[in-house]
Protein backbone atom coordinates (compact mmCIF):
# COMPACT_ATOMS: atom_id res chain seq x y z
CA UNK A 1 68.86 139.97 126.87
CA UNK A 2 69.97 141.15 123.71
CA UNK A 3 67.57 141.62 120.81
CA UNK A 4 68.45 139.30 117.53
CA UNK A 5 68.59 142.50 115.61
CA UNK A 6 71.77 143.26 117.02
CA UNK A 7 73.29 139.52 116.19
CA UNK A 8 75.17 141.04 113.04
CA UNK A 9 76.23 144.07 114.19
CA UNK A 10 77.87 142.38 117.11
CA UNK A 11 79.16 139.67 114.83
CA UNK A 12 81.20 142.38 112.35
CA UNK A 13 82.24 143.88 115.70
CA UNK A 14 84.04 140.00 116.92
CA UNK A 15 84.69 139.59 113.26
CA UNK A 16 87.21 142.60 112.82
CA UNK A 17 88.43 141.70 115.95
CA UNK A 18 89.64 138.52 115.24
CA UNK A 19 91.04 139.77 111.61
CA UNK A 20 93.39 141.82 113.46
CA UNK A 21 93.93 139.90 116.42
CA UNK A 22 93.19 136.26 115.94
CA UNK A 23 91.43 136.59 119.07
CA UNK A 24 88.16 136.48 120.16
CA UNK A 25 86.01 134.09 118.26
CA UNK A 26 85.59 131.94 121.10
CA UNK A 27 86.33 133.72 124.16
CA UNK A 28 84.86 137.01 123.02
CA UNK A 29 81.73 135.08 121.39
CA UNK A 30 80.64 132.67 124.57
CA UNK A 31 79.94 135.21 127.07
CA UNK A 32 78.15 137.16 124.85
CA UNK A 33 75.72 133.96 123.89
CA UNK A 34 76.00 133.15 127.31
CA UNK A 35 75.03 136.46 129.39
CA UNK A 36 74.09 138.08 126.23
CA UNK A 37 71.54 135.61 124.09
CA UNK A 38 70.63 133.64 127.08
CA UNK A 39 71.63 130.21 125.19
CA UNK A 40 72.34 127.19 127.26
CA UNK A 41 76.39 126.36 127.69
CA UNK A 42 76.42 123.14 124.95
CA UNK A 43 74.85 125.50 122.46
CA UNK A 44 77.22 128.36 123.21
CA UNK A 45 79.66 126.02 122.66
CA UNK A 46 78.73 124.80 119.86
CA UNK A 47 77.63 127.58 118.36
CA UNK A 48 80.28 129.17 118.92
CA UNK A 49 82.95 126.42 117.32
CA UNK A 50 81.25 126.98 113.90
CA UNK A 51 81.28 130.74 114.57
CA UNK A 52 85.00 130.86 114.83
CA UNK A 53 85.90 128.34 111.81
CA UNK A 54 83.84 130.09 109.68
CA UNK A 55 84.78 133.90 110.82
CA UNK A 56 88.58 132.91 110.94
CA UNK A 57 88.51 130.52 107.35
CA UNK A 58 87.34 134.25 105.91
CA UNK A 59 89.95 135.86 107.72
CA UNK A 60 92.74 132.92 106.84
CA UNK A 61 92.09 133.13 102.95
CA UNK A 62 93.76 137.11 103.19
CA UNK A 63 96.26 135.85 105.56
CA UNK A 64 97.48 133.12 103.13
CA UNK A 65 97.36 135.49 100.00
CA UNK A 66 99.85 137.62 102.20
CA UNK A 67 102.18 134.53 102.11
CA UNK A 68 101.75 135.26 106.40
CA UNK A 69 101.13 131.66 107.83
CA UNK A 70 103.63 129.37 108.62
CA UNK A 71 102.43 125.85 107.50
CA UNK A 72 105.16 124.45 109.49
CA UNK A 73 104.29 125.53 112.75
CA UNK A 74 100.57 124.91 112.03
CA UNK A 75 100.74 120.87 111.16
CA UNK A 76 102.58 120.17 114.17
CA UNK A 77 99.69 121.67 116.11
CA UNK A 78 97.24 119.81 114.30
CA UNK A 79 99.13 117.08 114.89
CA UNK A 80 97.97 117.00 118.54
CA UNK A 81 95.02 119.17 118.35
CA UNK A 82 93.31 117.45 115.38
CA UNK A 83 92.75 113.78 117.14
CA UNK A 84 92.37 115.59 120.53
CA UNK A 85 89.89 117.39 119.34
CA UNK A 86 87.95 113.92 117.68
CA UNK A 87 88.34 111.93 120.87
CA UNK A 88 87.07 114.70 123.32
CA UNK A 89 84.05 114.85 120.97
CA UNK A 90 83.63 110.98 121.23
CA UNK A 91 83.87 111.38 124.80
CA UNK A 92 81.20 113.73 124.69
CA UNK A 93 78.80 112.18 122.53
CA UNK A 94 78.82 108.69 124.68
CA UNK A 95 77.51 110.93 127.76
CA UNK A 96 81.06 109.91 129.20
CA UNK A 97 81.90 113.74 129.27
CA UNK A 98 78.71 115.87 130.34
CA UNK A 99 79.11 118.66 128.40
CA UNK A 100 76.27 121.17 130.20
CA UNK A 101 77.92 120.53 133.55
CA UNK A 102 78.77 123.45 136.00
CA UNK A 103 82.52 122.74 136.01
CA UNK A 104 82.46 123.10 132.73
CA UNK A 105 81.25 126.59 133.32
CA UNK A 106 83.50 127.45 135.56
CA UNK A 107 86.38 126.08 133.06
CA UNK A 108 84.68 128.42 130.31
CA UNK A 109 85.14 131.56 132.62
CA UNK A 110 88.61 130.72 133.97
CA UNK A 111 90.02 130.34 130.38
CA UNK A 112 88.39 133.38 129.43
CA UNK A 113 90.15 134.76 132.19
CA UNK A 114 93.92 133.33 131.30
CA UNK A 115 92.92 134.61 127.70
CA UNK A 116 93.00 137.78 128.91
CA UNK A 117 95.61 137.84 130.85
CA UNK A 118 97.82 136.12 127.91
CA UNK A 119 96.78 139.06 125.91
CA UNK A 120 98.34 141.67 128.45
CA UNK A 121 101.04 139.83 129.17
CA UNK A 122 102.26 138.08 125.61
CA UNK A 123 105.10 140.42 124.48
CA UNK A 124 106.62 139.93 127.89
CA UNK A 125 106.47 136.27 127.54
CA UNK A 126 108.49 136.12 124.36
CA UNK A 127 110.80 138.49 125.49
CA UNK A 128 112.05 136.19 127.69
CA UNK A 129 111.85 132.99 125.84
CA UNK A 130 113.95 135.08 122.92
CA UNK A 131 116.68 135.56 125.41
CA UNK A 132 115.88 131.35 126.35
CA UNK A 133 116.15 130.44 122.38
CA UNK A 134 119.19 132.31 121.93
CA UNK A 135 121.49 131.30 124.93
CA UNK A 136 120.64 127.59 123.96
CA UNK A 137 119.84 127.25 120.78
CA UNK A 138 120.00 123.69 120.21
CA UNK A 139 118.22 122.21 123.32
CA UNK A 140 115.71 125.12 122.21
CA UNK A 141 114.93 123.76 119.21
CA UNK A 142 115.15 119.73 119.93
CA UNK A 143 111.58 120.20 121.95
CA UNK A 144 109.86 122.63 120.00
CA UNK A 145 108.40 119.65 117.40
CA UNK A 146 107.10 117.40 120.19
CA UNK A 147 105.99 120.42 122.68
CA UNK A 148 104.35 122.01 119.83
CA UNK A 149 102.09 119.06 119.40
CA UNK A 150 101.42 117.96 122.64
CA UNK A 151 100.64 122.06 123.36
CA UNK A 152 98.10 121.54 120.33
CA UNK A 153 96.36 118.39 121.83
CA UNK A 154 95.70 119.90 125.33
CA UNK A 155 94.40 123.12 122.90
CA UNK A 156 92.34 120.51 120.76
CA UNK A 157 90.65 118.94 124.29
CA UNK A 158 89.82 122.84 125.69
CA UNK A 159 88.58 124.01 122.48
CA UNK A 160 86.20 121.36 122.31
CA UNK A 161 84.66 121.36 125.53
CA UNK A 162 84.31 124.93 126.26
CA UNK A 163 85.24 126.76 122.46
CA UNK A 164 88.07 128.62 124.32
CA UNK A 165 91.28 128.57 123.52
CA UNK A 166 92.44 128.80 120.53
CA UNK A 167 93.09 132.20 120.03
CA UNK A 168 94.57 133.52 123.02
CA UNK A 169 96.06 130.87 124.44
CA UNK A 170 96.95 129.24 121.10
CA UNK A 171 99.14 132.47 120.72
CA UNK A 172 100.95 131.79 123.62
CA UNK A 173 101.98 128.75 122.92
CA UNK A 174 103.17 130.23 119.83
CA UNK A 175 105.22 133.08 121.22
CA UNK A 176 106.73 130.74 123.79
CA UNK A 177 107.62 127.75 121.56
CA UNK A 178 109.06 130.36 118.01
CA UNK A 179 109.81 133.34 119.89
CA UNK A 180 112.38 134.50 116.73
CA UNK A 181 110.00 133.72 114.05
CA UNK A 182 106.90 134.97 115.38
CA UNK A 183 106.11 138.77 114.37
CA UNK A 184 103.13 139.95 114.95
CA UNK A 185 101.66 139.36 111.79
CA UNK A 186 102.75 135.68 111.23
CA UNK A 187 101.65 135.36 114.76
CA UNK A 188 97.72 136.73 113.97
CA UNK A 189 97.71 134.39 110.85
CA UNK A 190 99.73 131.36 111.96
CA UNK A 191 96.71 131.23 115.26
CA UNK A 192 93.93 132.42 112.86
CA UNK A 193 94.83 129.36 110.66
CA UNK A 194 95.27 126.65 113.15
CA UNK A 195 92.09 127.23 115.01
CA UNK A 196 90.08 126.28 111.87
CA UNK A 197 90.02 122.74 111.46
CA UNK A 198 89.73 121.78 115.68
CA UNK A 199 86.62 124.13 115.45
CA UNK A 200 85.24 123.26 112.53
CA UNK A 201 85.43 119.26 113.43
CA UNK A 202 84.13 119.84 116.91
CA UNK A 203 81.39 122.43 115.56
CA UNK A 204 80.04 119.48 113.29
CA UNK A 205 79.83 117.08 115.58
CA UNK A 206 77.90 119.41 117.82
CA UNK A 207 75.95 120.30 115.17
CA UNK A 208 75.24 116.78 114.12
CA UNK A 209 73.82 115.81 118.07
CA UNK A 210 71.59 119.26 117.67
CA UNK A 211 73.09 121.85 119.96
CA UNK A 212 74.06 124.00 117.51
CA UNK A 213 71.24 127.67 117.46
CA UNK A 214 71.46 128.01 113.77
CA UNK A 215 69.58 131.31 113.54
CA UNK A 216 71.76 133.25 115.57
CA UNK A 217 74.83 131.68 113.81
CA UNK A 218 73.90 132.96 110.58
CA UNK A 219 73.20 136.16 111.73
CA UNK A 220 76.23 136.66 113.75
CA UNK A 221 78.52 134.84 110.58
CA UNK A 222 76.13 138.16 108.17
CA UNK A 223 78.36 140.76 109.96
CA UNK A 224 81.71 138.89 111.17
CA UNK A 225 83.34 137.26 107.88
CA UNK A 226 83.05 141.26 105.86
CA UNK A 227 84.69 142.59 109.46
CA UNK A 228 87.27 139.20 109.17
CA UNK A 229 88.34 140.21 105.40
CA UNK A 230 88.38 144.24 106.25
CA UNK A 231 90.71 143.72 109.20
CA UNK A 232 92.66 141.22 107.48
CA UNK A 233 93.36 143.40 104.35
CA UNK A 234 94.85 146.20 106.65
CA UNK A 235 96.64 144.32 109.30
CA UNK A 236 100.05 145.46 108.14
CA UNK A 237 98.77 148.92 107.76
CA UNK A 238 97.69 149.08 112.14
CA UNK A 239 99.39 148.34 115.19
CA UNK A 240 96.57 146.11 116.83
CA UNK A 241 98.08 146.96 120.42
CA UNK A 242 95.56 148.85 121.44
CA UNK A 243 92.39 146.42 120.20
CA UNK A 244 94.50 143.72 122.36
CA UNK A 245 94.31 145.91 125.30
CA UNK A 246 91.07 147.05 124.89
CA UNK A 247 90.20 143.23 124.17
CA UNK A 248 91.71 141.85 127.29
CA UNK A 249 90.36 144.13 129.85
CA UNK A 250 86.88 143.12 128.08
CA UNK A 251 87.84 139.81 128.37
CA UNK A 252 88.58 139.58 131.91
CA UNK A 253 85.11 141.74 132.74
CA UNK A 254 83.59 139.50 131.21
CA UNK A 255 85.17 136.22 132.82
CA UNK A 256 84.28 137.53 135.90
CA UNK A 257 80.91 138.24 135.32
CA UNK A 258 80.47 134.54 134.18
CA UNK A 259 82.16 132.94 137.20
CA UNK A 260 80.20 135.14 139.56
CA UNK A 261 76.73 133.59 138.29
């Protein structure tokens, strides 16, 4: 187990991370509170909800002075994700959703997994759906709006049960669905900014039933939101390629760690 000492250390490490990334407050965070702290999965969970608003509202406020997010894209997430998000956390307080089950374990690792892989594999994605946008532009555009928000409600309903999802797989979504207007920057910024509001109401409500391990939260939030508003000063000075590479191949260890318990 690792020593609480450590907590804010390891949260400037996830912190800078997701400044440059928009990756990682969830699906780098759980394992570690998982394997790492030793916490049981609904406070990993929600811990780690109000770990990621918080890191990624410090990282958002740099994005936004950069003029990098694009509001547009963002509402018609939230748009799905938003009351997703509110009626998976109904579903879960009733005790109609168990949220400390073993599937839901085995969901946490697999989309750990796909985050991963989404990492590796992103650019290649949106290569292709460029080349998709471009030979047909109009039916292109006619199902972004509704696919957008129906991408953001089955993001909402993941995020909420297992914290995962938003970053990685939320930038999928993004590079399939605005593969022209999507550079790496707006990207980061346009994920970062989306992710707060589904974590932040299903991190409250968790907190509000008493899951929520408010010690190591505050350490962990000490050293991640200074790492969120370093990274996020200098993203347009560093290629983050190589973080994303290093991230993914830490994400998939780690996935596979979790499903083998």
């Amino acid at each position: 187990m690792i020593g609480l000492e450590w907590a804010p250390l390891i949260g400037a490490l996830i912190g800078t991370v997701v400044g440059f990334t928009g990756v990682g407050g969830g699906a780098l965070m759980a394992p570690i509170l998982l394997l790492g702290f030793g916490l049981e999965l609904t406070a990993v969970v929600a811990t780690d909800l109000l770990f990621a608003a918080v890191t990624k509202l410090a990282s958002s406020t740099v994005h936004n002075k950069n003029k990098l997010i694009d509001w547009q894209v963002s509402k018609r997430m939230w748009l799905g994700s938003i009351p997703a998000s509110l009626l998976t956390l109904s579903l879960v307080s009733y005790g109609i959703i168990e949220s400390n089950s073993e599937w839901i374990i085995k969901l946490l690792g697999g989309l750990i997994f796909m985050s991963g892989i989404s990492i590796l594999f992103g650019s290649k994605l949106q290569l292709f759906q460029r080349t998709q946008r471009i030979q047909a532009p109009d039916q292109f555009k006619k199902m972004q709006a509704p696919t957008t928000t129906l991408s953001g409600a089955l993001l909402g309903t993941l995020v909420t049960l297992t914290s995962i999802g938003a970053g990685a797989l939320g930038a999928v979504i993004l590079r399939s669905l605005y593969p022209l207007r999507m550079n790496t920057q707006k990207l980061v910024a346009t994920d970062t900014i989306h992710a707060i509001p589904v974590s932040l109401i299903a991190g409250a409500g968790y907190l509000l039933l008493g899951h929520v391990n408010i010690e190591i939260l505050i350490l962990m939030l000490s050293g991640s939101i200074p790492g969120a508003i370093f990274s996020s000063n200098i993203i347009k000075k560093v290629s983050p390629h190589i973080i994303k590479k290093g991230l993914a191949l830490a994400l998939i260890a780690a996935s596979l760690k979790m499903m083998s318990e």
